[in-house]
N, C-alpha and C. Protein backbone atom coordinates (compact mmCIF):
# COMPACT_ATOMS: atom_id res chain seq x y z
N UNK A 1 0.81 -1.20 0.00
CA UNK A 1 0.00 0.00 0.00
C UNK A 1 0.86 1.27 0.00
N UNK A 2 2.42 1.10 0.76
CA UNK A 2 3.06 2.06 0.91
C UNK A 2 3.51 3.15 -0.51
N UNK A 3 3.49 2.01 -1.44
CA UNK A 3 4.08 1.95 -2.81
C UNK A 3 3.40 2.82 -3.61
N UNK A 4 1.78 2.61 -3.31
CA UNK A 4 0.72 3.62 -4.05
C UNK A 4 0.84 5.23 -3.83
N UNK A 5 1.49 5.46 -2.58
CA UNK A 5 1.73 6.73 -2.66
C UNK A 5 2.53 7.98 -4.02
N UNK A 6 2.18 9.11 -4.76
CA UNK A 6 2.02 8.73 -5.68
C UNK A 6 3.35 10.04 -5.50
N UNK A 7 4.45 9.51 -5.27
CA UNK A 7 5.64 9.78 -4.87
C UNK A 7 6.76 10.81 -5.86
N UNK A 8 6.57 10.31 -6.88
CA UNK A 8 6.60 11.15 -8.20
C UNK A 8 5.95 12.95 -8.25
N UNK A 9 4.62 12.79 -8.59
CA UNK A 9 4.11 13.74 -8.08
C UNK A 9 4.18 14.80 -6.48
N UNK A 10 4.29 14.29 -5.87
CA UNK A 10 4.83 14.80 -4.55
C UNK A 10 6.13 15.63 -4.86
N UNK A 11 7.38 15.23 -5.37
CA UNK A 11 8.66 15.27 -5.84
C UNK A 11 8.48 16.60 -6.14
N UNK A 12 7.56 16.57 -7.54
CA UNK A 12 7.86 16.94 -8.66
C UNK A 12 6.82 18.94 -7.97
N UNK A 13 5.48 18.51 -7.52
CA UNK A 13 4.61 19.26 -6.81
C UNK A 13 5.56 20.26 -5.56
N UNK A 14 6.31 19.64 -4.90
CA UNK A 14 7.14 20.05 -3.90
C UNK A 14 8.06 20.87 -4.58
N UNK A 15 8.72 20.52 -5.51
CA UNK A 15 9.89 21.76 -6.31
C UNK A 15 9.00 22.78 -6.74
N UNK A 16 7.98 22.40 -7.68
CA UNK A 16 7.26 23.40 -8.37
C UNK A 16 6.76 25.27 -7.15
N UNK A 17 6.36 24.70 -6.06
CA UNK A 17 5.81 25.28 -4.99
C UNK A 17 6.57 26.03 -4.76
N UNK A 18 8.48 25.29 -4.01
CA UNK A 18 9.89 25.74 -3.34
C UNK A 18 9.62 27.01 -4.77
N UNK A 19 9.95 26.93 -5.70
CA UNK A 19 10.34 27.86 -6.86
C UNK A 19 9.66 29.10 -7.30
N UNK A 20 7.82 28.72 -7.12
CA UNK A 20 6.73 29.82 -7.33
C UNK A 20 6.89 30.73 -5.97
N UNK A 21 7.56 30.28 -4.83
CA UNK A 21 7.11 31.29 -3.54
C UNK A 21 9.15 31.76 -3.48
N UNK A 22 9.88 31.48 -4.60
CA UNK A 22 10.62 31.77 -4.53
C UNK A 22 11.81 31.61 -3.56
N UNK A 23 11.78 30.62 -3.12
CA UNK A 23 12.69 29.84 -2.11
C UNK A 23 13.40 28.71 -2.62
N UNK A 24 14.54 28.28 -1.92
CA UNK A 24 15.17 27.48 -2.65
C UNK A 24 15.03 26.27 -2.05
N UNK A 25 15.32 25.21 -2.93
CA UNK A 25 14.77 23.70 -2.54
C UNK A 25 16.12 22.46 -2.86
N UNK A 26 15.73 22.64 -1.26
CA UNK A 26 16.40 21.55 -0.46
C UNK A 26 16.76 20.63 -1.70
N UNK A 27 17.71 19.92 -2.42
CA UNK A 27 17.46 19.26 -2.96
C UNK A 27 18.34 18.12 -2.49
N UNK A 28 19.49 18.31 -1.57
CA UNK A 28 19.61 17.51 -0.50
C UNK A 28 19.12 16.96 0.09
N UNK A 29 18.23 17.43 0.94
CA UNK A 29 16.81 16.74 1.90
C UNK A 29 16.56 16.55 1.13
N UNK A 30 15.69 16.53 -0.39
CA UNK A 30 14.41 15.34 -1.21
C UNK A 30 15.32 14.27 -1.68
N UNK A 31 16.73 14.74 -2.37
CA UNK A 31 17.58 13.41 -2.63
C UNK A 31 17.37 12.14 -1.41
N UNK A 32 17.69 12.61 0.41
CA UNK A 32 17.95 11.89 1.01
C UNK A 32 16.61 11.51 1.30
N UNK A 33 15.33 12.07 1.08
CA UNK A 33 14.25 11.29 1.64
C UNK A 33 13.94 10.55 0.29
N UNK A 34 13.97 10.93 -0.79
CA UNK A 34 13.74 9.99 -2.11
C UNK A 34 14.62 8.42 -1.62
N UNK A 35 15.77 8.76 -1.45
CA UNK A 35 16.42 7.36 -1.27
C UNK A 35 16.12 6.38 0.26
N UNK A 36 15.74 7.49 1.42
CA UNK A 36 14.80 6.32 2.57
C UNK A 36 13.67 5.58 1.79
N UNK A 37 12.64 6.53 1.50
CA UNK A 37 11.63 5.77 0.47
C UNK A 37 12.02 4.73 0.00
N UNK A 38 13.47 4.81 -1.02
CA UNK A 38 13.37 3.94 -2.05
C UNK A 38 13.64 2.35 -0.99
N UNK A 39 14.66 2.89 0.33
CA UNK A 39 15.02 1.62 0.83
C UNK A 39 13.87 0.85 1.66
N UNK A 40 12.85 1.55 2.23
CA UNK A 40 12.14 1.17 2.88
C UNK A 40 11.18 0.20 1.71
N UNK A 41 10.71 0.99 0.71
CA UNK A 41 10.13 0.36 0.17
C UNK A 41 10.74 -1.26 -0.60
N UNK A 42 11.86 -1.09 -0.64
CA UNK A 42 12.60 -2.07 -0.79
C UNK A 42 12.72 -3.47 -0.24
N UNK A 43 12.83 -3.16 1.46
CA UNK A 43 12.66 -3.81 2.55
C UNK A 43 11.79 -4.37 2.99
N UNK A 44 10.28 -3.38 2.58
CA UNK A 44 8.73 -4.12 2.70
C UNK A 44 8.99 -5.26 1.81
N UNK A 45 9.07 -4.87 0.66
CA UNK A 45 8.52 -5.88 -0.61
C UNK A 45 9.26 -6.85 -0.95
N UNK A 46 10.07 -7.64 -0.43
CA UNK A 46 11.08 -8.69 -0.24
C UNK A 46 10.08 -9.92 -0.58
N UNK A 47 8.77 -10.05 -0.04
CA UNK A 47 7.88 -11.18 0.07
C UNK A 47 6.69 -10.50 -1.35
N UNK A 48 7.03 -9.50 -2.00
CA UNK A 48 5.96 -9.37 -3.33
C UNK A 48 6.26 -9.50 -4.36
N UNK A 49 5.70 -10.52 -5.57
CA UNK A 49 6.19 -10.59 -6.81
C UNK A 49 6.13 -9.87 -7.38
N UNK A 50 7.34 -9.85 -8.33
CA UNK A 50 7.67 -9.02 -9.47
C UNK A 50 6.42 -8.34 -10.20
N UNK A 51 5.42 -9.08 -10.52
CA UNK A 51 4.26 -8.67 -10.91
C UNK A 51 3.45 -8.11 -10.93
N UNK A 52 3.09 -8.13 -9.49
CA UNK A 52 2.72 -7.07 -8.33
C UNK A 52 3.30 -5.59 -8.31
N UNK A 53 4.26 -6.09 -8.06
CA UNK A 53 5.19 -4.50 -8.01
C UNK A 53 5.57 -3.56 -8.74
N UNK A 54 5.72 -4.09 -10.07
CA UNK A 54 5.52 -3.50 -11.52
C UNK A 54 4.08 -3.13 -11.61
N UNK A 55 2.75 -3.63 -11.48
CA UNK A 55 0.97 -3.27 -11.32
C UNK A 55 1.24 -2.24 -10.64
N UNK A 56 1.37 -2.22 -9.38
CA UNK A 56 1.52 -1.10 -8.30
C UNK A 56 2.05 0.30 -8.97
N UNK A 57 3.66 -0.33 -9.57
CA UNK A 57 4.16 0.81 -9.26
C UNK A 57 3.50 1.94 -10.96
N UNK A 58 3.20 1.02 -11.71
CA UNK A 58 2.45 1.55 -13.03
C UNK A 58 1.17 2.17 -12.65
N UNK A 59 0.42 1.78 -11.28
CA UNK A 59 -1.05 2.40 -10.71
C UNK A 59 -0.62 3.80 -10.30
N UNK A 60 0.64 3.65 -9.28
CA UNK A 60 1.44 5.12 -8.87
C UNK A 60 1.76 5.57 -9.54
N UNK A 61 2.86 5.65 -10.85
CA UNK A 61 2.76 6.19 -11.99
C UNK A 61 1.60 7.04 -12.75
N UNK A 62 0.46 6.56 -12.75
CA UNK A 62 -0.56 6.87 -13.55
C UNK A 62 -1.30 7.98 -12.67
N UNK A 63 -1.71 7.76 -11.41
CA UNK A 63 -2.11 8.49 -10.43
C UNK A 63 -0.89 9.76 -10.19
N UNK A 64 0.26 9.78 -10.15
CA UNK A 64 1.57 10.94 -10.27
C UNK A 64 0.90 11.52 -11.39
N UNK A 65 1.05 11.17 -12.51
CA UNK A 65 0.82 11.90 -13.84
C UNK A 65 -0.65 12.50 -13.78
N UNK A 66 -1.81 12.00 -13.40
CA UNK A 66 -3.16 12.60 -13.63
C UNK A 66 -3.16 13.66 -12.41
N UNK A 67 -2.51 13.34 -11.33
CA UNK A 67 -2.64 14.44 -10.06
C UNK A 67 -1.45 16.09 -10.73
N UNK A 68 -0.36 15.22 -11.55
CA UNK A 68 0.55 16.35 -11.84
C UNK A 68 -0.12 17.33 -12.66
N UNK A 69 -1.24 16.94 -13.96
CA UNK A 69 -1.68 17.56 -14.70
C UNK A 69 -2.93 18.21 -14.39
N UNK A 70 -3.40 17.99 -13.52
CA UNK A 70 -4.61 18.35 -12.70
C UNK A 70 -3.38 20.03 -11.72
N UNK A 71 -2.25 19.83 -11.03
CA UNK A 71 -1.93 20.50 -9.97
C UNK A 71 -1.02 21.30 -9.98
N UNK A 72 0.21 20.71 -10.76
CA UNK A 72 1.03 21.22 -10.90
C UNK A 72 1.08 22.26 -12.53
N UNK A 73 1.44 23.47 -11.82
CA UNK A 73 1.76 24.62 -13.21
C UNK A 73 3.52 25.23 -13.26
N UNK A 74 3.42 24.28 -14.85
CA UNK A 74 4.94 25.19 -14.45
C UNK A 74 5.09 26.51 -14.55
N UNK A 75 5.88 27.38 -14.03
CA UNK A 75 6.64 28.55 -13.76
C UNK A 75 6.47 29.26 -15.35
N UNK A 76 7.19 28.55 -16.17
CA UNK A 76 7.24 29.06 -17.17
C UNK A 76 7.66 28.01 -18.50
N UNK A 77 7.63 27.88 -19.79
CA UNK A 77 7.07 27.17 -20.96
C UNK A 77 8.98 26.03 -20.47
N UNK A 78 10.30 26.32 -20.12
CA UNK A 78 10.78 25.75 -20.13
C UNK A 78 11.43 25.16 -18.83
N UNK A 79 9.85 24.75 -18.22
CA UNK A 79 10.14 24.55 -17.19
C UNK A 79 10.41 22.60 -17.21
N UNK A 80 9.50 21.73 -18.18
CA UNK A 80 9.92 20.40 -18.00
C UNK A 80 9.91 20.07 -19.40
N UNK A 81 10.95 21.11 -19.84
CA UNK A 81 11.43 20.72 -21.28
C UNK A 81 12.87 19.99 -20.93
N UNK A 82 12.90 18.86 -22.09
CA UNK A 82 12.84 18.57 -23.49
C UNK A 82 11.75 17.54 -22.93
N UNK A 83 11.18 16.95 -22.30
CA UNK A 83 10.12 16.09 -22.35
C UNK A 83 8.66 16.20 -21.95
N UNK A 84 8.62 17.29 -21.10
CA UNK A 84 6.98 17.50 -20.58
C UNK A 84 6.79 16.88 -19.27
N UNK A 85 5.76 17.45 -19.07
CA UNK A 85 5.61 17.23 -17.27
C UNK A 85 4.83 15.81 -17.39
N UNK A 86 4.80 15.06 -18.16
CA UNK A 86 3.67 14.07 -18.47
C UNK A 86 5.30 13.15 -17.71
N UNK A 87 5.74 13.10 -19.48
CA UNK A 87 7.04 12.20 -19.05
C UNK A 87 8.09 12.40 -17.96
N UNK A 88 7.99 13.40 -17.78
CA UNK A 88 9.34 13.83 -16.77
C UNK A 88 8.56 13.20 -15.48
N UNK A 89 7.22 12.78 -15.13
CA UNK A 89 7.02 12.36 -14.01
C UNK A 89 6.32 10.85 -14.21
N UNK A 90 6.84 10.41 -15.68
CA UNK A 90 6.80 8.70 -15.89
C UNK A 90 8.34 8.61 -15.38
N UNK A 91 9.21 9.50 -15.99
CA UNK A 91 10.38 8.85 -15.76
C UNK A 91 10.88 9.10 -14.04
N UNK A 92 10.51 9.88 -13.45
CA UNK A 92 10.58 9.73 -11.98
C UNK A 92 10.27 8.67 -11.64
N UNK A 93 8.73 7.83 -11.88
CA UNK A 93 8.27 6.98 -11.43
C UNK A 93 9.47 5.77 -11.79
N UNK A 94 9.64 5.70 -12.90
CA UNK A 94 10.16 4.89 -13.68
C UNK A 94 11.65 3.99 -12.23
N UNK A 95 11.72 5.68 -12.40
CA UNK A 95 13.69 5.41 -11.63
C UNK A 95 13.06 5.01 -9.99
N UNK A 96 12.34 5.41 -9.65
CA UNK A 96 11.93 4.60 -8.14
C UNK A 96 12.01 3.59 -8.25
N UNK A 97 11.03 3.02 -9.64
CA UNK A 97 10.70 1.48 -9.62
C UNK A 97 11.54 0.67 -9.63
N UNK A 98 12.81 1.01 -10.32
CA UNK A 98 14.20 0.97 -10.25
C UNK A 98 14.95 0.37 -9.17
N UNK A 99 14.92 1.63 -8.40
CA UNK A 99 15.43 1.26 -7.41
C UNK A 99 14.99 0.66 -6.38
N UNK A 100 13.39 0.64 -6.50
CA UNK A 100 12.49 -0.22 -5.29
C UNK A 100 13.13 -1.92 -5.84
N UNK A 101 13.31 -2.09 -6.80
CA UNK A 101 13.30 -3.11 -7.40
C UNK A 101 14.79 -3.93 -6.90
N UNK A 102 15.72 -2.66 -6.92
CA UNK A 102 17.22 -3.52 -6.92
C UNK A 102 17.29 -3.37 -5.57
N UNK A 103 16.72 -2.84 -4.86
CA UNK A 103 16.69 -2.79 -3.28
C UNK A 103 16.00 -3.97 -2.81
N UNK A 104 14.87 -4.40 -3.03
CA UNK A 104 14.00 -5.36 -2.90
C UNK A 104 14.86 -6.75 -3.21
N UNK A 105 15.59 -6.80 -4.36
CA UNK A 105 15.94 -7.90 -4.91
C UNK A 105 17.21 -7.95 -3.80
N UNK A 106 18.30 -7.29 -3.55
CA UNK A 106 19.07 -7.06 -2.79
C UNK A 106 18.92 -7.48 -1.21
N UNK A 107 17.59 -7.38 -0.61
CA UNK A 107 17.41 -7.52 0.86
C UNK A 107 17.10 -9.01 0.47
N UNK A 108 16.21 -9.88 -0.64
CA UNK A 108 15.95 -10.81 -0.58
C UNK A 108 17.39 -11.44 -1.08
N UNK A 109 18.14 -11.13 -1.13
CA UNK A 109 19.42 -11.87 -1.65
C UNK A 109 20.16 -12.30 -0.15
N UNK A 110 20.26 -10.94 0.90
CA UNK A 110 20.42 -11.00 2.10
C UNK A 110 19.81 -11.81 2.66
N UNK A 111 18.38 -11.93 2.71
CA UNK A 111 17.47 -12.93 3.64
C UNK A 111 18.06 -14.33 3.53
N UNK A 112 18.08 -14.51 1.92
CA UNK A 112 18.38 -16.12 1.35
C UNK A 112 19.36 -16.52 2.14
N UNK A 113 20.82 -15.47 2.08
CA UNK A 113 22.46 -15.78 2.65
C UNK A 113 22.10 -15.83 3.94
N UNK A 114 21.55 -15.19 4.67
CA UNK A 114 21.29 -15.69 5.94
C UNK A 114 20.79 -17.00 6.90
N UNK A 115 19.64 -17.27 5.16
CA UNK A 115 19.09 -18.85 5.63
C UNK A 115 20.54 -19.48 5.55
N UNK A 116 20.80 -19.51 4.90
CA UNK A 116 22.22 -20.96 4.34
C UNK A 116 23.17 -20.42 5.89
N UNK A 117 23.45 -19.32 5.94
CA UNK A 117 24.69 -19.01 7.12
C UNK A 117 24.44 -19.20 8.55
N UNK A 118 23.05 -19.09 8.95
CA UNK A 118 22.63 -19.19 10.18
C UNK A 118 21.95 -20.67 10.77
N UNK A 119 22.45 -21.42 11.25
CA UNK A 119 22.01 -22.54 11.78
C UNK A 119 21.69 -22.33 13.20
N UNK A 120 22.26 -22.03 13.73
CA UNK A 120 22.40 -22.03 15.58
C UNK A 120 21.15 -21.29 15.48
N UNK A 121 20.50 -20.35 15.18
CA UNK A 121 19.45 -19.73 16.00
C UNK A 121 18.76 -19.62 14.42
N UNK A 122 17.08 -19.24 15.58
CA UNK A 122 16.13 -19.24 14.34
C UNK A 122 16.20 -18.09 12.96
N UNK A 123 16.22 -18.62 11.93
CA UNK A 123 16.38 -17.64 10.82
C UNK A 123 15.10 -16.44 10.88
N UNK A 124 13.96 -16.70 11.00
CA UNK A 124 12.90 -15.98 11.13
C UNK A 124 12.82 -14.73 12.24
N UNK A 125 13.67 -15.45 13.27
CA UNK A 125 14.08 -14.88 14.33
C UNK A 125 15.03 -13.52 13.98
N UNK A 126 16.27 -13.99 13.65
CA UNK A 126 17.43 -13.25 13.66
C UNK A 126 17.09 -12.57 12.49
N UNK A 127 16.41 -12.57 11.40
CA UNK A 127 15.84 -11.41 10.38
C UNK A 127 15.25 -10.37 11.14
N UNK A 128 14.26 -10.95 11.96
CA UNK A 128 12.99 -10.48 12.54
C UNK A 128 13.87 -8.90 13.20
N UNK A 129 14.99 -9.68 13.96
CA UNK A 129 15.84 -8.37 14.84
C UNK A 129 16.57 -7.47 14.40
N UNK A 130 17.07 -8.05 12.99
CA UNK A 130 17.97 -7.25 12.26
C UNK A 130 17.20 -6.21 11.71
N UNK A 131 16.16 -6.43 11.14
CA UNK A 131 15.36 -5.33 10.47
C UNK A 131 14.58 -4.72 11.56
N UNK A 132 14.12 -5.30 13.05
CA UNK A 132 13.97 -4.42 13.86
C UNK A 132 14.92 -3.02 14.29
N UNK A 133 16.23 -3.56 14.44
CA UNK A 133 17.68 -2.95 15.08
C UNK A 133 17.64 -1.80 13.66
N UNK A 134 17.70 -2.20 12.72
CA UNK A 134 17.85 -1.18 10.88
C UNK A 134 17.02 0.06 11.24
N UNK A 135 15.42 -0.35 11.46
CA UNK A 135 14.79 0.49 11.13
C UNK A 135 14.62 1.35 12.75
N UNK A 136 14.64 1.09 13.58
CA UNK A 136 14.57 1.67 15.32
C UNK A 136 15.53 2.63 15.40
N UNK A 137 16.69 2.24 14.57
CA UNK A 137 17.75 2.84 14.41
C UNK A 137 17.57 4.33 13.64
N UNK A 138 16.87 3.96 12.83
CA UNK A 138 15.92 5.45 12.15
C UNK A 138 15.59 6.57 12.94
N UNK A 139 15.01 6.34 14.10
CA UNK A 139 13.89 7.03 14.83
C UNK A 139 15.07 7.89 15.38
């Protein structure tokens, strides 16, 4: 569900705003919260097929783009040139999916090495804490 958030648009809505009230935008802070997103979402979806997640992330996609064209106004005619605010916020979506994807594939690569490496204590277990300890560690 986390995934549906329509993250793209947000991005893209959030600069547009920083720029019309004439302030400058963080683009540090959205880099570093774009990439928590990308890991968290990463971390959820370890247990969702490929299939799924590509549906999802094409539903978020579609919902970014109809909320962008509904909300967002650019500044001025070269504002999401050479491609348009249509594409420039497929291809946002695009590069999340990206990286939700190699993140996702990545933690389940971890989970697997852990089954094979961990005998002495329960695997379900010692995931269970590690990704407790990861994310607590956040707060």
């Amino acid at each position: 569900m986390v995934t549906l958030i329509p993250v793209p648009f947000l991005f893209h809505f959030y600069e547009t705003l920083q720029f019309a009230r004439g302030e400058d935008v963080p683009f540090l802070l959205l880099s570093v919260l774009l990439l928590l997103f990308i890991i968290f979402i990463g971390a959820v979806s370890t247990n969702i097929k490929l299939r799924n997640m590509i549906l999802v992330s094409i539903v978020s996609i579609i919902i970014s783009v109809l909320l962008g064209t509904v909300f967002i106004t650019p500044l001025n005619e070269a504002w999401f040139k050479p491609f348009g605010r249509g594409l420039t916020l497929m291809f946002t979506g695009i590069a999340l999916f990206v990286g939700q994807f190699y993140r996702s594939f990545y933690f389940t690569l971890f989970e697997s090495k852990s089954v094979t490496n961990t005998s002495a204590i329960g695997v379900r277990e010692w995931n269970n804490n590690c990704a407790t300890f990861a994310f607590s560690s956040l707060y």
